[in-house]
N, C-alpha and C. Protein backbone atom coordinates (compact mmCIF):
# COMPACT_ATOMS: atom_id res chain seq x y z
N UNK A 1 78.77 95.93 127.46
CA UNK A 1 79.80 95.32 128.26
C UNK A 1 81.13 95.58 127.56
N UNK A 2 82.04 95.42 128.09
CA UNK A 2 83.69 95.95 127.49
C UNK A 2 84.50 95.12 128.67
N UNK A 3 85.82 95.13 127.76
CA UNK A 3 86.88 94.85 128.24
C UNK A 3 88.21 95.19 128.21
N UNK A 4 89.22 95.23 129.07
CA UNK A 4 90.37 95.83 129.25
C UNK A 4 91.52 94.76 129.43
N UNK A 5 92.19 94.74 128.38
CA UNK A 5 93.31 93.70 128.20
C UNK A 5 94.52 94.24 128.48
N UNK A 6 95.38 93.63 129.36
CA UNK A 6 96.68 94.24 130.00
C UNK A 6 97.73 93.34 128.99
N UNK A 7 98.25 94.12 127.80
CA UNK A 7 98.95 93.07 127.38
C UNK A 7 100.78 93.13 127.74
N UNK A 8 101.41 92.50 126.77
CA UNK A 8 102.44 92.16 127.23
C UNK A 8 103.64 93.04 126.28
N UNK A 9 104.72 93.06 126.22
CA UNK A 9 105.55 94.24 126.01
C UNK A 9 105.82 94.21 124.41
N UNK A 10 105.37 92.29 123.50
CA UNK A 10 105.75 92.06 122.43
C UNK A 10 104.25 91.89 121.43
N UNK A 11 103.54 93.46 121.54
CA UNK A 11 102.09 92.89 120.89
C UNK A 11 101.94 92.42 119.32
N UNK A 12 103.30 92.61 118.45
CA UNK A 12 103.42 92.20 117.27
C UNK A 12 103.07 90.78 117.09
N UNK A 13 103.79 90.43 117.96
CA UNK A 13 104.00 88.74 117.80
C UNK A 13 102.52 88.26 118.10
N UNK A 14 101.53 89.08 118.58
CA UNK A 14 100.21 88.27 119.36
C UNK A 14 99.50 88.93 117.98
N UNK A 15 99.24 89.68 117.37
CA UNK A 15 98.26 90.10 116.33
C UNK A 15 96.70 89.48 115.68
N UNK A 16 97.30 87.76 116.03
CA UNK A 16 96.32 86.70 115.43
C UNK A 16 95.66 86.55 116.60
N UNK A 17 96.58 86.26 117.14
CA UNK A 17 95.52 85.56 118.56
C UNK A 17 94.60 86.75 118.90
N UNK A 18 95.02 88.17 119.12
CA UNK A 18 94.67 89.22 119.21
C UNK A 18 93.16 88.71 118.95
N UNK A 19 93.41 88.80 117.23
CA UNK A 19 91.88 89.05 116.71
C UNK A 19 91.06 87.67 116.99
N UNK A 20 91.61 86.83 117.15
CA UNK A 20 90.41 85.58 117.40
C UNK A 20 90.62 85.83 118.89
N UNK A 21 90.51 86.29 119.44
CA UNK A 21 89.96 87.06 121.14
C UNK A 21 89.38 87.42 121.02
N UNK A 22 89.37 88.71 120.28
CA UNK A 22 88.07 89.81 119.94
C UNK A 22 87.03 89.22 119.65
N UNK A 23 87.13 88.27 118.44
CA UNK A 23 85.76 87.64 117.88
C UNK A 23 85.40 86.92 118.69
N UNK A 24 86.06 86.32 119.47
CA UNK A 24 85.34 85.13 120.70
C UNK A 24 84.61 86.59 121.91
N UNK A 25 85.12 87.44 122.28
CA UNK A 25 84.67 88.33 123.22
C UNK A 25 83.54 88.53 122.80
N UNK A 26 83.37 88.98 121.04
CA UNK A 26 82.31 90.10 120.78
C UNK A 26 81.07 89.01 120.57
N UNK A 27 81.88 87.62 120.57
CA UNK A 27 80.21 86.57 120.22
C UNK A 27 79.80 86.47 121.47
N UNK A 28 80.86 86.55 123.02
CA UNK A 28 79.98 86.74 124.10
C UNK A 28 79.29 87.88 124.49
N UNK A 29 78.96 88.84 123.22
CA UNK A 29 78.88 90.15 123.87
C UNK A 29 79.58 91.12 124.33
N UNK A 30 80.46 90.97 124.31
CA UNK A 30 81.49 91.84 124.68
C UNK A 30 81.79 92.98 123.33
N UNK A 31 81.23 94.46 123.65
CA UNK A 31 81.13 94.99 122.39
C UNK A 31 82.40 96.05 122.32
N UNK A 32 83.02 96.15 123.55
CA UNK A 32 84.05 97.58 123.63
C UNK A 32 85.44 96.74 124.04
N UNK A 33 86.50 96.59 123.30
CA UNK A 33 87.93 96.13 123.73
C UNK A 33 88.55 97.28 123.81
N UNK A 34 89.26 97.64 124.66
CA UNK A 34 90.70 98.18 124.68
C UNK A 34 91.80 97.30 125.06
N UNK A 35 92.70 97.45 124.63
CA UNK A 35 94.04 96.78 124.91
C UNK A 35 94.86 97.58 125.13
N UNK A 36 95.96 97.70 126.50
CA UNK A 36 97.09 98.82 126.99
C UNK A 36 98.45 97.91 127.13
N UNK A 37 99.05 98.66 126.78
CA UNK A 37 100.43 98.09 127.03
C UNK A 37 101.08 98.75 128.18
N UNK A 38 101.61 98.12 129.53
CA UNK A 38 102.22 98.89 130.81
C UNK A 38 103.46 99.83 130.29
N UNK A 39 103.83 98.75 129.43
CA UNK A 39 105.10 99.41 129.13
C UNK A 39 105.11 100.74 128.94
N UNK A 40 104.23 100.99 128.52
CA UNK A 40 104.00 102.27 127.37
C UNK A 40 103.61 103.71 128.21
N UNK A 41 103.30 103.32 129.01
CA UNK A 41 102.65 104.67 130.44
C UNK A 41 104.36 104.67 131.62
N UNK A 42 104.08 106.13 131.60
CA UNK A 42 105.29 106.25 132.87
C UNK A 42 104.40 106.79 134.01
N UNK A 43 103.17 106.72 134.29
CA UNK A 43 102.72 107.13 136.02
C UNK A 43 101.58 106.02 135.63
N UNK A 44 100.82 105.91 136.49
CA UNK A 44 99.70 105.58 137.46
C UNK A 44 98.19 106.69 136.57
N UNK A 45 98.90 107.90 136.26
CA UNK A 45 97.93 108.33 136.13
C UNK A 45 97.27 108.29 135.16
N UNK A 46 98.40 108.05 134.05
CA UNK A 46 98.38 108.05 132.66
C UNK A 46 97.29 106.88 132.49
N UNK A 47 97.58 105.28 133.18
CA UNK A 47 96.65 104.05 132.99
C UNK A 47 95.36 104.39 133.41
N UNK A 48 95.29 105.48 134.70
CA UNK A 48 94.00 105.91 135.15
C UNK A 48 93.07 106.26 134.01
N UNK A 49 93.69 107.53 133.52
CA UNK A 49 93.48 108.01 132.04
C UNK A 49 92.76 107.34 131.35
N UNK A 50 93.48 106.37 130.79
CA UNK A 50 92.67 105.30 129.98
C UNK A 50 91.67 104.66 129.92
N UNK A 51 92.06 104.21 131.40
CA UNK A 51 90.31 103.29 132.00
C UNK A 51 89.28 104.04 132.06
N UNK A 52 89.47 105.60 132.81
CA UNK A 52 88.40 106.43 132.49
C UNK A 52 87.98 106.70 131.52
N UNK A 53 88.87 107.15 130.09
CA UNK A 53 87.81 106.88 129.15
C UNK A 53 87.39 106.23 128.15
N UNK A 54 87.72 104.63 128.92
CA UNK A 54 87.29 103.42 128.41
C UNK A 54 85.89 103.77 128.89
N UNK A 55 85.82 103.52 130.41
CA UNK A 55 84.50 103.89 130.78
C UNK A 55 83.14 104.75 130.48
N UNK A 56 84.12 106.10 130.25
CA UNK A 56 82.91 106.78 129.45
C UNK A 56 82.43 106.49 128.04
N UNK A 57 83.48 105.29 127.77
CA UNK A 57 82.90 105.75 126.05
C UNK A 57 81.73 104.44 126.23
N UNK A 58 81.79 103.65 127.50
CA UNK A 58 80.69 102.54 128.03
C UNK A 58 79.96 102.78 128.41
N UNK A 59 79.72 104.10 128.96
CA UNK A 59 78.05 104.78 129.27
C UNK A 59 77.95 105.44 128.50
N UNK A 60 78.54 106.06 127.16
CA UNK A 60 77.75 106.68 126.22
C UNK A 60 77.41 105.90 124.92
N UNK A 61 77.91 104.28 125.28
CA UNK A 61 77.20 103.19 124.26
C UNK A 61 75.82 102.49 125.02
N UNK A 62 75.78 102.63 126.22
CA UNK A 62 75.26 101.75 126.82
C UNK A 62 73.85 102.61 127.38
């Protein structure tokens, strides 16, 4: 199982919380995080990008 976190434009400031997310995700099982920042992509396709190979790297764990 995995997850995809849409974060927000100031990820410095979140760093902690960051990681006690992760550890709460990964005790539900949750074994694959990515985290994207919008800011950071200029198309549609670029975020596409990502999720796809978030995805694959979830059927070649899974």
């Amino acid at each position: 199982m995995g997850a995809i976190e849409v974060g927000d434009p100031h990820p410095h400031e979140h760093v902690a919380a960051d990681a006690a997310l992760d550890r709460s995700w990964r005790s539900s099982g949750i074994a694959h995080i990515e985290r994207i920042l919008l800011k950071g992509f200029s198309a549609d396709r670029e975020v596409d990008a990502v999720v796809r190979q978030f995805l694959t790297r979830l059927r070649e764990h899974h």
